[in-house]
N, C-alpha and C. Protein backbone atom coordinates (compact mmCIF):
# COMPACT_ATOMS: atom_id res chain seq x y z
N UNK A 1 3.34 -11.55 11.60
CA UNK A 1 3.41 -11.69 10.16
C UNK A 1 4.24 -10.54 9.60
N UNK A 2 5.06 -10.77 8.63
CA UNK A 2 6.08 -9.90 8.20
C UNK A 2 5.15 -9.05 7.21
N UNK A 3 5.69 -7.94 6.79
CA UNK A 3 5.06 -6.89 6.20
C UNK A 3 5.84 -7.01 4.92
N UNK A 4 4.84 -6.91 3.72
CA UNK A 4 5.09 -6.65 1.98
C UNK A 4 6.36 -5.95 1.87
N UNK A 5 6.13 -4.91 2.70
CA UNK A 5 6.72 -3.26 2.23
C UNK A 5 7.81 -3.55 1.75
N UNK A 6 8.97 -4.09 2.48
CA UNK A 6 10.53 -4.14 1.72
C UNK A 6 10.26 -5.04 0.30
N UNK A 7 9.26 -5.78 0.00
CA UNK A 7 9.27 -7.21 -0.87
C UNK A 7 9.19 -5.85 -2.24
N UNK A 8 8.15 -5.56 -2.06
CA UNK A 8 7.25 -4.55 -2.79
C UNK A 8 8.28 -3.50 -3.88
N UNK A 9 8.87 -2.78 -2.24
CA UNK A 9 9.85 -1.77 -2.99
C UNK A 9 11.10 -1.95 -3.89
N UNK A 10 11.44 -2.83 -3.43
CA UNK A 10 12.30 -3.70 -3.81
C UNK A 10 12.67 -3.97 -5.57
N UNK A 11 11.30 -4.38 -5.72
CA UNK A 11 10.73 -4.63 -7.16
C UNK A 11 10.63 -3.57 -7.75
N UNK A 12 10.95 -2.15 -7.50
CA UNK A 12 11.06 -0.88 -7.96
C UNK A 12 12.31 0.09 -7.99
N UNK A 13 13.14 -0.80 -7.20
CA UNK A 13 14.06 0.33 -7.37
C UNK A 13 15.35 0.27 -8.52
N UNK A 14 16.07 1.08 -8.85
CA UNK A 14 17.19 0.60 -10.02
C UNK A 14 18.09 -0.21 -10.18
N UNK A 15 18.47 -0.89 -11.01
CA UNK A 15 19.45 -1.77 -11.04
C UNK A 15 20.56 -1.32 -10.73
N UNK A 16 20.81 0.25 -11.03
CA UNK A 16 21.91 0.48 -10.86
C UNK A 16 22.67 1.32 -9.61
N UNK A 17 21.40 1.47 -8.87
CA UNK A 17 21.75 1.78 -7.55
C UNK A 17 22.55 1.12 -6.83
N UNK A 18 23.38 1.27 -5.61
CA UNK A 18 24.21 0.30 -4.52
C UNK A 18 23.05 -0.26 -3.55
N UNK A 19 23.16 -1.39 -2.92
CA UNK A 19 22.16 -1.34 -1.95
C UNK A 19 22.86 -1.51 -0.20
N UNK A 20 22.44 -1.02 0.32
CA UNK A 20 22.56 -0.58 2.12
C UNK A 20 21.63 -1.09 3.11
N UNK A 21 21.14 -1.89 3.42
CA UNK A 21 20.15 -2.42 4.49
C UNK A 21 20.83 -2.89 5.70
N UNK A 22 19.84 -1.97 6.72
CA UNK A 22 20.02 -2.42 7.86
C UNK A 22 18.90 -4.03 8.35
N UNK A 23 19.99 -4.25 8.69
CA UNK A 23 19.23 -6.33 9.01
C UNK A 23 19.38 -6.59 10.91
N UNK A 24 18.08 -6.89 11.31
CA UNK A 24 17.81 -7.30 12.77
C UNK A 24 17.78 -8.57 12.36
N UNK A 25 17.97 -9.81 13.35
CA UNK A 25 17.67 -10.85 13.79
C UNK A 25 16.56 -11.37 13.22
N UNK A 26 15.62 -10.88 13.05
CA UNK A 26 14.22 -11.42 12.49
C UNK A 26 14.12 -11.08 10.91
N UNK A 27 15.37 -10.20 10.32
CA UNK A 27 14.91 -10.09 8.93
C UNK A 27 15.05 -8.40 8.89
N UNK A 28 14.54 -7.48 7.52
CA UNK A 28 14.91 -6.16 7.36
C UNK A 28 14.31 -5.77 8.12
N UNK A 29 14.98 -4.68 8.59
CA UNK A 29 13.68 -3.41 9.57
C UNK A 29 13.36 -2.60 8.16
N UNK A 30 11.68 -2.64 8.73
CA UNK A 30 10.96 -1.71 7.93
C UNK A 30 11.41 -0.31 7.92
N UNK A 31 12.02 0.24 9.04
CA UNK A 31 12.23 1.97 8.94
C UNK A 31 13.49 1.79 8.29
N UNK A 32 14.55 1.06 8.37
CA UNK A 32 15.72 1.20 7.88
C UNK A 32 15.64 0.80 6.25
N UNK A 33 14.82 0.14 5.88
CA UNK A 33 14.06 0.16 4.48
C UNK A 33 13.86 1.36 3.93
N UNK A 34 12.83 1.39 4.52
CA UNK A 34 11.81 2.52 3.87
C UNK A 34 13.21 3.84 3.64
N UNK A 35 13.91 3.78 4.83
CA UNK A 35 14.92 5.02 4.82
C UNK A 35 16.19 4.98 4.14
N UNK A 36 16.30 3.64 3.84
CA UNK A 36 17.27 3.37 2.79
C UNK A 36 16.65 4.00 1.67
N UNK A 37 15.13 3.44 1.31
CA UNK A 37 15.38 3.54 0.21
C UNK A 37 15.14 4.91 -0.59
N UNK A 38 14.33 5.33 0.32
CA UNK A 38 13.82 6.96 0.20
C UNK A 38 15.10 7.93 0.02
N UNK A 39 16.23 7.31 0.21
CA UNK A 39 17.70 7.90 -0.01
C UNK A 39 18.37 8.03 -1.58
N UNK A 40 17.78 7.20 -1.79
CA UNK A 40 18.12 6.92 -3.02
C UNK A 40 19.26 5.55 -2.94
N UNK A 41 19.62 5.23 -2.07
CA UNK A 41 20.73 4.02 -1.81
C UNK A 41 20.29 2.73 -1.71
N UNK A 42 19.26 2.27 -1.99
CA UNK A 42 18.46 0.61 -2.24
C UNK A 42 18.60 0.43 -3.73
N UNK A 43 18.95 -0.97 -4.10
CA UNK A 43 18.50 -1.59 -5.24
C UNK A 43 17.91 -2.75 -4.99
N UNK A 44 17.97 -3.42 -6.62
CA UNK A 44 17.02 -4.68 -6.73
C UNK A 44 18.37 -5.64 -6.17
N UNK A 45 18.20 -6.59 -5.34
CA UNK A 45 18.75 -7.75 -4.56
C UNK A 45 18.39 -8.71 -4.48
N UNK A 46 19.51 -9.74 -4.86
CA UNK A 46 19.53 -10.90 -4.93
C UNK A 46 19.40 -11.58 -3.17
N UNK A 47 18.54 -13.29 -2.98
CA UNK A 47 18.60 -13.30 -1.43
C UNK A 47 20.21 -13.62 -1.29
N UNK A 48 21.14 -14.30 -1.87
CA UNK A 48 22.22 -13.95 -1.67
C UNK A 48 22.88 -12.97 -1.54
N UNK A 49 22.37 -11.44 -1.31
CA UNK A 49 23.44 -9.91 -1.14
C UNK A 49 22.44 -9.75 0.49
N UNK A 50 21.14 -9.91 0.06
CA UNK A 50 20.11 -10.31 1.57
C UNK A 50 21.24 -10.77 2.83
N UNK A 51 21.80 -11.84 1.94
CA UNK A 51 22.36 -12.33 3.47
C UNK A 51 21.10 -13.61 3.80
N UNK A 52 20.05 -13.92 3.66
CA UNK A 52 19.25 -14.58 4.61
C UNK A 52 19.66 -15.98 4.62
N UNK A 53 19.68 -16.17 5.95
CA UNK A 53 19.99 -17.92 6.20
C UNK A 53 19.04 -18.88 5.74
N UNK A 54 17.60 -18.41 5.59
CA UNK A 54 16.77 -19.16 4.98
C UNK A 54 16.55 -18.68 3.66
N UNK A 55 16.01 -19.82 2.85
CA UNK A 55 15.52 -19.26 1.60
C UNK A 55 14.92 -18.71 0.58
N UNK A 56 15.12 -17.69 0.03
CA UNK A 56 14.36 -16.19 -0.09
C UNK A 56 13.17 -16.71 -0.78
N UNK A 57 12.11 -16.15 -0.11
CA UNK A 57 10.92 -15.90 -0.58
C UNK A 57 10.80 -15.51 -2.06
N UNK A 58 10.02 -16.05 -2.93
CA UNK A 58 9.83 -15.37 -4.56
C UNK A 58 9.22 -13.80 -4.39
N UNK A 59 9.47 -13.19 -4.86
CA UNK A 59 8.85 -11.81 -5.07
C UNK A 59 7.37 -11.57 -5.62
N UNK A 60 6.88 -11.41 -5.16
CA UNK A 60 5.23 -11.23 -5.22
C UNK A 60 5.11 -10.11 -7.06
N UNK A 61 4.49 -11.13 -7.40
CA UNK A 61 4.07 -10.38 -9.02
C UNK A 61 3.40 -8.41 -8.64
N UNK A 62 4.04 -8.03 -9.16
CA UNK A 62 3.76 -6.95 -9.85
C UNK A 62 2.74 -6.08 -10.45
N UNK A 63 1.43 -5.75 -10.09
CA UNK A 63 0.54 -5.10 -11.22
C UNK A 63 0.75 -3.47 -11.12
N UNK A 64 0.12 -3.17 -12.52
CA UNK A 64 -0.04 -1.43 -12.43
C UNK A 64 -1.49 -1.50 -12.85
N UNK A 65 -1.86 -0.36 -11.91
CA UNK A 65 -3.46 0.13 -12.36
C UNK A 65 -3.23 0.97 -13.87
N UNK A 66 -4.12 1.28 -14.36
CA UNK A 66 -4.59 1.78 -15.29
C UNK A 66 -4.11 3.48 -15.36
N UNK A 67 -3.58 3.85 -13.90
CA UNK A 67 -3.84 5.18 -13.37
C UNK A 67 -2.64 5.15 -13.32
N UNK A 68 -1.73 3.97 -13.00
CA UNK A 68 -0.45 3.99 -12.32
C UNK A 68 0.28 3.66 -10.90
N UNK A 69 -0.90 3.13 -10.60
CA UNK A 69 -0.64 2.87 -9.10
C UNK A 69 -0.12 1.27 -8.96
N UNK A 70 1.29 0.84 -8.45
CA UNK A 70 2.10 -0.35 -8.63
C UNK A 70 1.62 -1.12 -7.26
N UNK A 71 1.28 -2.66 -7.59
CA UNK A 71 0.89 -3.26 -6.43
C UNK A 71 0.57 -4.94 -6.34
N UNK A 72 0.81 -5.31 -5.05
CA UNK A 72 1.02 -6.85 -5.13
C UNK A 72 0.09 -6.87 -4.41
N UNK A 73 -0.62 -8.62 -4.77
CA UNK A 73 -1.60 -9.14 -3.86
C UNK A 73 -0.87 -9.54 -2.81
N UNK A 74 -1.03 -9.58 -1.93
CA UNK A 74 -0.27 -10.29 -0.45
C UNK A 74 -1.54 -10.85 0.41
N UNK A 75 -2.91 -11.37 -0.17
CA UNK A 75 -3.82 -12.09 0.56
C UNK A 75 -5.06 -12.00 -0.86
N UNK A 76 -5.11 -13.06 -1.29
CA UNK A 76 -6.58 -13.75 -2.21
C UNK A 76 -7.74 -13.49 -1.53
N UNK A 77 -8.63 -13.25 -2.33
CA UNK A 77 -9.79 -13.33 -2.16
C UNK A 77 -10.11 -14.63 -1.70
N UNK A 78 -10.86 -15.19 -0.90
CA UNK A 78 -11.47 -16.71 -0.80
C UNK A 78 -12.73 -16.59 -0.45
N UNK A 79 -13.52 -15.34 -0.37
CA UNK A 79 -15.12 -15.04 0.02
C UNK A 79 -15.98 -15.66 -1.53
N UNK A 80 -16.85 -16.20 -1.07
CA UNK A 80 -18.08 -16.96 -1.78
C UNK A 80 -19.06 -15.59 -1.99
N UNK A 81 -19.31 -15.07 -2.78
CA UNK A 81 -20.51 -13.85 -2.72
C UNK A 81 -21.73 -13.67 -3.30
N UNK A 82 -21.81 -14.97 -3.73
CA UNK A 82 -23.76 -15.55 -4.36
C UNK A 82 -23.27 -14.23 -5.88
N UNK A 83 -24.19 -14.13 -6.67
CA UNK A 83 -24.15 -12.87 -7.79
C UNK A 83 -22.74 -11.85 -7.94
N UNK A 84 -22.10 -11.89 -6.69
CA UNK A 84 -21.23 -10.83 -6.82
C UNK A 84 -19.95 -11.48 -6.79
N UNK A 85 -19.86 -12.56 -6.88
CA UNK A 85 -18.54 -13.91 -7.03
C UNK A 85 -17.65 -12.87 -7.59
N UNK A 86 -16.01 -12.71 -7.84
CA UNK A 86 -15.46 -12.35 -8.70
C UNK A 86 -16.25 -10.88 -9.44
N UNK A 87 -16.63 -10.24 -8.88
CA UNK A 87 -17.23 -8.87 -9.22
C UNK A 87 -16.44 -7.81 -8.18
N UNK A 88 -15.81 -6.89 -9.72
CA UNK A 88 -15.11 -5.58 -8.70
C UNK A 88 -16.46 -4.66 -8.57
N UNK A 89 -15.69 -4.32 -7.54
CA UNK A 89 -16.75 -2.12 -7.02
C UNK A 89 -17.10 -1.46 -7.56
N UNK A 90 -18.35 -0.93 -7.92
CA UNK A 90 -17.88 -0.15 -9.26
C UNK A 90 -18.36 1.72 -8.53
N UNK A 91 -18.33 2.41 -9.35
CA UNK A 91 -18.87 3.67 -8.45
C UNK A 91 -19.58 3.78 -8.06
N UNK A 92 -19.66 4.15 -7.14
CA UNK A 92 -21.23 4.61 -6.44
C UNK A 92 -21.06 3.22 -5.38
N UNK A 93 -20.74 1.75 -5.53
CA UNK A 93 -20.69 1.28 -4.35
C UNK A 93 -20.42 1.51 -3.23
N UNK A 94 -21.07 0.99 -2.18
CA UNK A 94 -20.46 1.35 -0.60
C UNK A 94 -19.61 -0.02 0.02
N UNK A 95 -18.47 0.70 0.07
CA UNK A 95 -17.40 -0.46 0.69
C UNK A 95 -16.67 -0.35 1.79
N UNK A 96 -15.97 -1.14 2.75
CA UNK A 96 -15.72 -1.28 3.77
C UNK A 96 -14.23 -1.46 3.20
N UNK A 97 -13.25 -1.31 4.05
CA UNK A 97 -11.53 -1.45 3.93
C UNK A 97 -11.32 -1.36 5.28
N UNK A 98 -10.23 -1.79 5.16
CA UNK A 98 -9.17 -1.87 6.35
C UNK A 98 -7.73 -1.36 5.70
N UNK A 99 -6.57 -0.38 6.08
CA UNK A 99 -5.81 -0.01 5.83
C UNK A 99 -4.59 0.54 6.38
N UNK A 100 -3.86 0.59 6.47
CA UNK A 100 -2.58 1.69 7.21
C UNK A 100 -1.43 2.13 5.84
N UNK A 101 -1.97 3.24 6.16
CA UNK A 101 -0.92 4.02 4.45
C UNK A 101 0.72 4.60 5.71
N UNK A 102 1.62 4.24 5.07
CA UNK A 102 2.91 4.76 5.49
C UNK A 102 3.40 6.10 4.50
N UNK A 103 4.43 6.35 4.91
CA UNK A 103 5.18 7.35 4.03
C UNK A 103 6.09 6.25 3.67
N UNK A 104 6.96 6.86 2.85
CA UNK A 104 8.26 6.11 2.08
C UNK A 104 9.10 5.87 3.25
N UNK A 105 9.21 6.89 4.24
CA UNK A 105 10.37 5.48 5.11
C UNK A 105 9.45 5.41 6.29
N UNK A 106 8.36 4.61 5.60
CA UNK A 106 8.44 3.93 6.76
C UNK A 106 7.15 4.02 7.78
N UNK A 107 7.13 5.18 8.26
CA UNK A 107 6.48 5.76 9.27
C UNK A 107 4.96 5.06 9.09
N UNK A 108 4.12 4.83 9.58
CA UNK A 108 2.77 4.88 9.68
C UNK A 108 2.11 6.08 10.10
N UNK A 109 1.25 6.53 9.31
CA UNK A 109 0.75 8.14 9.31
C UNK A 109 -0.85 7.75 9.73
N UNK A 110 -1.41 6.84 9.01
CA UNK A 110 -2.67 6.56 9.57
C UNK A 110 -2.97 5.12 9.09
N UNK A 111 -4.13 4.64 9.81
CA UNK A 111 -4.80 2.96 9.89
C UNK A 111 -5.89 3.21 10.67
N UNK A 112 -6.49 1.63 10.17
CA UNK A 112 -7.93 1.85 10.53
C UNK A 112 -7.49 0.99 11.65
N UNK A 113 -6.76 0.16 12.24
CA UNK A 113 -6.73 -0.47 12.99
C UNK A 113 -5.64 -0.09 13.89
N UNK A 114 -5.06 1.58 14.44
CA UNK A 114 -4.03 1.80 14.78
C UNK A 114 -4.52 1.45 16.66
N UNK A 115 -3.68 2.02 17.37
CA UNK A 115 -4.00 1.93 18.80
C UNK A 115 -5.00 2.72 19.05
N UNK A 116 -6.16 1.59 19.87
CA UNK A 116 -7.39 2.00 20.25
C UNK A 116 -8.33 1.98 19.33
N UNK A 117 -7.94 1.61 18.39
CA UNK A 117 -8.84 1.62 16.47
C UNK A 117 -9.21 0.06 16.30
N UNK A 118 -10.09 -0.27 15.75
CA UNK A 118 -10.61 -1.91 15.88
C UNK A 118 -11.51 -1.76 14.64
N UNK A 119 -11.48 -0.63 13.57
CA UNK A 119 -13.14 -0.74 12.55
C UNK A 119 -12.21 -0.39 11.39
N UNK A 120 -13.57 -0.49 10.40
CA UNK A 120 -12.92 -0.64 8.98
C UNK A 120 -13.72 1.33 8.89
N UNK A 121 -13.12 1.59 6.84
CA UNK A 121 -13.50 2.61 6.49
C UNK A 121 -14.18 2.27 6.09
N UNK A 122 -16.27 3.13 5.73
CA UNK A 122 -16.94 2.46 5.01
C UNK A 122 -17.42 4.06 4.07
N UNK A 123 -17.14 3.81 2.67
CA UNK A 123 -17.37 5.27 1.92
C UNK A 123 -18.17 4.70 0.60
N UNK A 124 -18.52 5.46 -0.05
CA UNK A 124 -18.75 5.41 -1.52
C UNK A 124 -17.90 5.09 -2.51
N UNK A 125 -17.59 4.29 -3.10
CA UNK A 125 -16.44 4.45 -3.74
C UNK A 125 -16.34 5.19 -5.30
N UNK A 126 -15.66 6.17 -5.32
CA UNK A 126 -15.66 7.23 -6.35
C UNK A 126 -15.69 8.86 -5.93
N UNK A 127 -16.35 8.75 -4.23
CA UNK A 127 -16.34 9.97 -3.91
C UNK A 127 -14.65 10.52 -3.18
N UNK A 128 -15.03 11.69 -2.85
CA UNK A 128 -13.71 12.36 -2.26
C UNK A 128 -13.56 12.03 -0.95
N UNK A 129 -13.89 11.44 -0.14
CA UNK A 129 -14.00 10.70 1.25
C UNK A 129 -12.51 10.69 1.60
N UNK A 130 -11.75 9.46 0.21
CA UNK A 130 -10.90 9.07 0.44
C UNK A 130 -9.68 9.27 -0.83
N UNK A 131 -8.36 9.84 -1.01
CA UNK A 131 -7.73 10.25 -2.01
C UNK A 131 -8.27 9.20 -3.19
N UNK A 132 -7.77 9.60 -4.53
CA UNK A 132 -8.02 9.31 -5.66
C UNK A 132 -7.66 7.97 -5.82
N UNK A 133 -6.31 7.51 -5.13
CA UNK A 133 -5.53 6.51 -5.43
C UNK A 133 -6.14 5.09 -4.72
N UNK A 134 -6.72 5.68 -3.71
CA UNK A 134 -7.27 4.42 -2.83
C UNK A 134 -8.78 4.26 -3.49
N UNK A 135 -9.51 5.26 -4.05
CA UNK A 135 -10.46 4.93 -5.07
C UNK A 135 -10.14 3.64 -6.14
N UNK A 136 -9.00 4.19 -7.01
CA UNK A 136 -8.54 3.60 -7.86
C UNK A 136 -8.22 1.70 -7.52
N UNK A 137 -7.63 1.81 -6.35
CA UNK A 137 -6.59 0.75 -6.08
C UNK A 137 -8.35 0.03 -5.94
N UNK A 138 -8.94 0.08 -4.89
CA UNK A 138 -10.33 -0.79 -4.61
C UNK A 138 -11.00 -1.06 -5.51
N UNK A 139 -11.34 -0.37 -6.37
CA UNK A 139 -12.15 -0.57 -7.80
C UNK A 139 -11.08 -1.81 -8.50
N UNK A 140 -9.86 -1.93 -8.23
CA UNK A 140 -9.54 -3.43 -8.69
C UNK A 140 -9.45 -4.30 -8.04
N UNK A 141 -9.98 -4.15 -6.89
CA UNK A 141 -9.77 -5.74 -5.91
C UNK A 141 -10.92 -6.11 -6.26
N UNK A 142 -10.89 -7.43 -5.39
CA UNK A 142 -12.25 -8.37 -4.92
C UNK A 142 -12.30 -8.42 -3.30
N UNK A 143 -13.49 -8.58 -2.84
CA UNK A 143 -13.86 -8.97 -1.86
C UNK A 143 -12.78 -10.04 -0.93
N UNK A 144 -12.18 -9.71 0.41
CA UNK A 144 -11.22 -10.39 1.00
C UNK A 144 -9.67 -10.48 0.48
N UNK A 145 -9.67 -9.63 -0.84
CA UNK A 145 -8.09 -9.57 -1.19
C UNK A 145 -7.57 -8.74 -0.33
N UNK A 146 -6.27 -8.43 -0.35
CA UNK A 146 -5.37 -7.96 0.75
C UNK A 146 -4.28 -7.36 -0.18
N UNK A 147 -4.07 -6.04 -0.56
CA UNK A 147 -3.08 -5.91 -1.35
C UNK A 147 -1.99 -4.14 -0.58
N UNK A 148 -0.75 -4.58 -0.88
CA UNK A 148 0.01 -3.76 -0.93
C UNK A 148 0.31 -2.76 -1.76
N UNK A 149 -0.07 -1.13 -2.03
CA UNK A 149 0.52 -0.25 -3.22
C UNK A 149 0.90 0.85 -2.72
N UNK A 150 1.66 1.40 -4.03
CA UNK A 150 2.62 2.60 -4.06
C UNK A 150 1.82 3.63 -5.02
N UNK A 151 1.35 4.50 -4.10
CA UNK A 151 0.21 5.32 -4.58
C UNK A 151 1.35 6.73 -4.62
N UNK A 152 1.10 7.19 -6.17
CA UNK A 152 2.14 8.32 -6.64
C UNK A 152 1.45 9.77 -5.95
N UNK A 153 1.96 10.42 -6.34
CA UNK A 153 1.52 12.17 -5.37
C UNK A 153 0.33 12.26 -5.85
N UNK A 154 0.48 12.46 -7.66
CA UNK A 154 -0.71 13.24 -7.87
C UNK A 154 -1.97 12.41 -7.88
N UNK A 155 -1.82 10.94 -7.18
CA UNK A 155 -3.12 10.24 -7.17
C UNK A 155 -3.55 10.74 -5.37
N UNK A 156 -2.58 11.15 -4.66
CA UNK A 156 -2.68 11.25 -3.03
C UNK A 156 -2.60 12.48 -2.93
N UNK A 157 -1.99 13.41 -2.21
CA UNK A 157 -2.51 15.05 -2.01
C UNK A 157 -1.22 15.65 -2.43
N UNK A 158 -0.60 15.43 -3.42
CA UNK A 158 -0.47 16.18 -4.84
C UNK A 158 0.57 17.23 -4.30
N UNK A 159 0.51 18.35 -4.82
CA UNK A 159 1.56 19.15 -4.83
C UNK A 159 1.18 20.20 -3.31
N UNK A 160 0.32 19.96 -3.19
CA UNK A 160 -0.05 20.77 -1.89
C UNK A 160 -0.03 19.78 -0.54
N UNK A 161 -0.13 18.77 -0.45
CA UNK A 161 0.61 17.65 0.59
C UNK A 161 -0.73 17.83 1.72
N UNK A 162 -0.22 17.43 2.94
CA UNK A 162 -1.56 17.37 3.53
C UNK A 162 -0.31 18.10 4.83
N UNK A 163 -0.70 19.77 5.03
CA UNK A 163 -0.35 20.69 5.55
C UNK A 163 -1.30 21.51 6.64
N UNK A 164 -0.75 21.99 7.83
CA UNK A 164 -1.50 23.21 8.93
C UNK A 164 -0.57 24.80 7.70
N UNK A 165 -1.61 25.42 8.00
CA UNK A 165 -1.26 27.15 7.96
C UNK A 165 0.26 27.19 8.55
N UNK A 166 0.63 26.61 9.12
CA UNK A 166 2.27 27.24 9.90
C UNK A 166 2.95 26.66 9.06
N UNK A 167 2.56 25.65 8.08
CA UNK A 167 3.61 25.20 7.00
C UNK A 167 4.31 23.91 8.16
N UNK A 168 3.77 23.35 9.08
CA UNK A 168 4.13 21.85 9.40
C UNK A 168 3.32 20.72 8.68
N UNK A 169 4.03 20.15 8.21
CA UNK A 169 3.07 18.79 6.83
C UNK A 169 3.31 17.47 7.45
N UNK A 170 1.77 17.03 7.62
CA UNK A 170 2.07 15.39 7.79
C UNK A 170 2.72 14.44 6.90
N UNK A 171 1.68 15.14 5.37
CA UNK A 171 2.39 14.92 4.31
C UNK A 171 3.17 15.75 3.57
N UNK A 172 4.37 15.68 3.30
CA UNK A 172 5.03 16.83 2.37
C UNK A 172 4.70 16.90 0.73
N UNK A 173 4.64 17.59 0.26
CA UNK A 173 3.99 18.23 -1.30
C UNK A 173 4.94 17.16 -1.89
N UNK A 174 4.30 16.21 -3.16
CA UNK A 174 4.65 15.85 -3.40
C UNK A 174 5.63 14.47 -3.29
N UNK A 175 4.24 13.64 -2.22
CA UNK A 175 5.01 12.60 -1.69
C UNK A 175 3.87 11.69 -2.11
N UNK A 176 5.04 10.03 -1.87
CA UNK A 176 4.61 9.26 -2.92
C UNK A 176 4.09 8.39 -1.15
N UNK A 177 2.79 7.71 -1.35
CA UNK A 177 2.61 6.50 0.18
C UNK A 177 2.12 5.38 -0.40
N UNK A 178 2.26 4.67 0.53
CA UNK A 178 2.35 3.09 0.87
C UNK A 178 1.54 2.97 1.52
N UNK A 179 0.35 2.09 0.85
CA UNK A 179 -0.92 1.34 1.46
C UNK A 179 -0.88 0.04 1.88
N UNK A 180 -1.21 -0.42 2.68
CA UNK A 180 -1.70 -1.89 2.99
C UNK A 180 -3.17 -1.77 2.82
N UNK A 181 -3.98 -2.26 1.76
CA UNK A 181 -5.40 -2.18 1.78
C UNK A 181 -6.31 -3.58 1.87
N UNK A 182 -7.34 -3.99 2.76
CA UNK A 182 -7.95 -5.47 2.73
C UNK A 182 -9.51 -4.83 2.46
N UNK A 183 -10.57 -5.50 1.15
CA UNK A 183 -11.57 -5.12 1.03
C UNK A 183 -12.31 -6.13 1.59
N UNK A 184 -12.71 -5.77 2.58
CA UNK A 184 -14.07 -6.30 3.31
C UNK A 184 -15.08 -6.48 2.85
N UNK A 185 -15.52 -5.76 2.31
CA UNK A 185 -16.73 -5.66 1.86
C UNK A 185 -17.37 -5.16 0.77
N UNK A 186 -18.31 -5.01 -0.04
CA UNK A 186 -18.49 -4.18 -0.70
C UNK A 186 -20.46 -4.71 -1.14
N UNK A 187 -21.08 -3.96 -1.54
CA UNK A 187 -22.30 -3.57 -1.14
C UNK A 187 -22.45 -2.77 -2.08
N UNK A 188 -24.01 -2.88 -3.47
CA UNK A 188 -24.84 -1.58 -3.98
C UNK A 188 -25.96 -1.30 -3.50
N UNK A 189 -25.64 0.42 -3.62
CA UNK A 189 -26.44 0.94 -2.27
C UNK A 189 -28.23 1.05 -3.24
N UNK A 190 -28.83 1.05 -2.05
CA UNK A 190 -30.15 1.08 -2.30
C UNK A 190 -30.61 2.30 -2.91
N UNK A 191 -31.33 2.35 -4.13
CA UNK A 191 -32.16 3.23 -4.67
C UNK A 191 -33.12 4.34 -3.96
């Protein structure tokens, strides 16, 4: 299954930029994406500048959180949940996710399902467990949605980045990541 990420970014970048993509056989490479665009050299594209022999997919609608965090559904809810039908998370719930946040080009930095990984995250939602942004983003899903976002710095680790003492950064200060998030579950916890 092809990945959001190029659909996503896509829908964000300037009109007035040039655009540069590297294209494999199967469609964009994600690193040559992500690294285009993190260049500043991607724009918004027509599937005719695409190139694609088949016919371009519609672009997945658009939301912004409340906070600012930009993001497409890329999988509906279809779970039945007796009382909790159509009911978001609210604080203090305990919820389950599944996720892999990238950097801007690209990279995969962490997932719950990376090699040797098979489980979901299960936290509070509202506490510090997990950055601000992935708080934010879950408190608007539903149960079994599947959504793609572009979580800004100061909702993720901000101006201080996620750094060792020697000054090597997984994350660099002031970087913007890319979630794939699916809510599994969600649950109020017992009194």
């Amino acid at each position: 299954m092809r990945s959001f990420a190029p659909v996503l970014l896509l829908a964000f970048m300037s009109q007035s930029q040039a655009f540069s993509l590297s294209m494999k056989s199967d469609g964009p490479s994600r690193r040559a994406f992500f690294t285009e665009a993190a260049t500043g050299s991607a724009g918004i594209v027509g599937a005719s500048v695409l190139g694609f022999s088949q016919p371009a997919l519609a672009a997945p609608e658009i939301f912004t959180t409340d906070s600012g965090i930009k993001y497409a559904i890329t999988k509906e809810s279809k779970k039945k949940i007796g009382l909790m039908q159509g009911a978001y998370p609210q604080k203090g719930d305990i919820v389950a996710i599944e996720y892999t946040g990238y950097l801007t080009n690209g990279q995969i930095w962490d997932s719950t399902h990376a090699e040797g990984k098979n489980s979901v995250l299960l936290f509070n939602l509202g506490t510090d467990v997990v950055i601000d942004g992935i708080n934010d983003m879950v408190s608007n899903m539903l149960v079994g949605q599947k959504v793609q976002c572009i979580i800004p710095a100061n909702l993720a680790f901000g101006d201080k980045g996620l750094c060792i003492d020697g000054g090597e950064c997984l994350i660099k200060p002031g970087a913007t990541l890319v979630y794939d998030i699916l809510l599994k579950q969600t649950s109020i916890p017992s009194p």
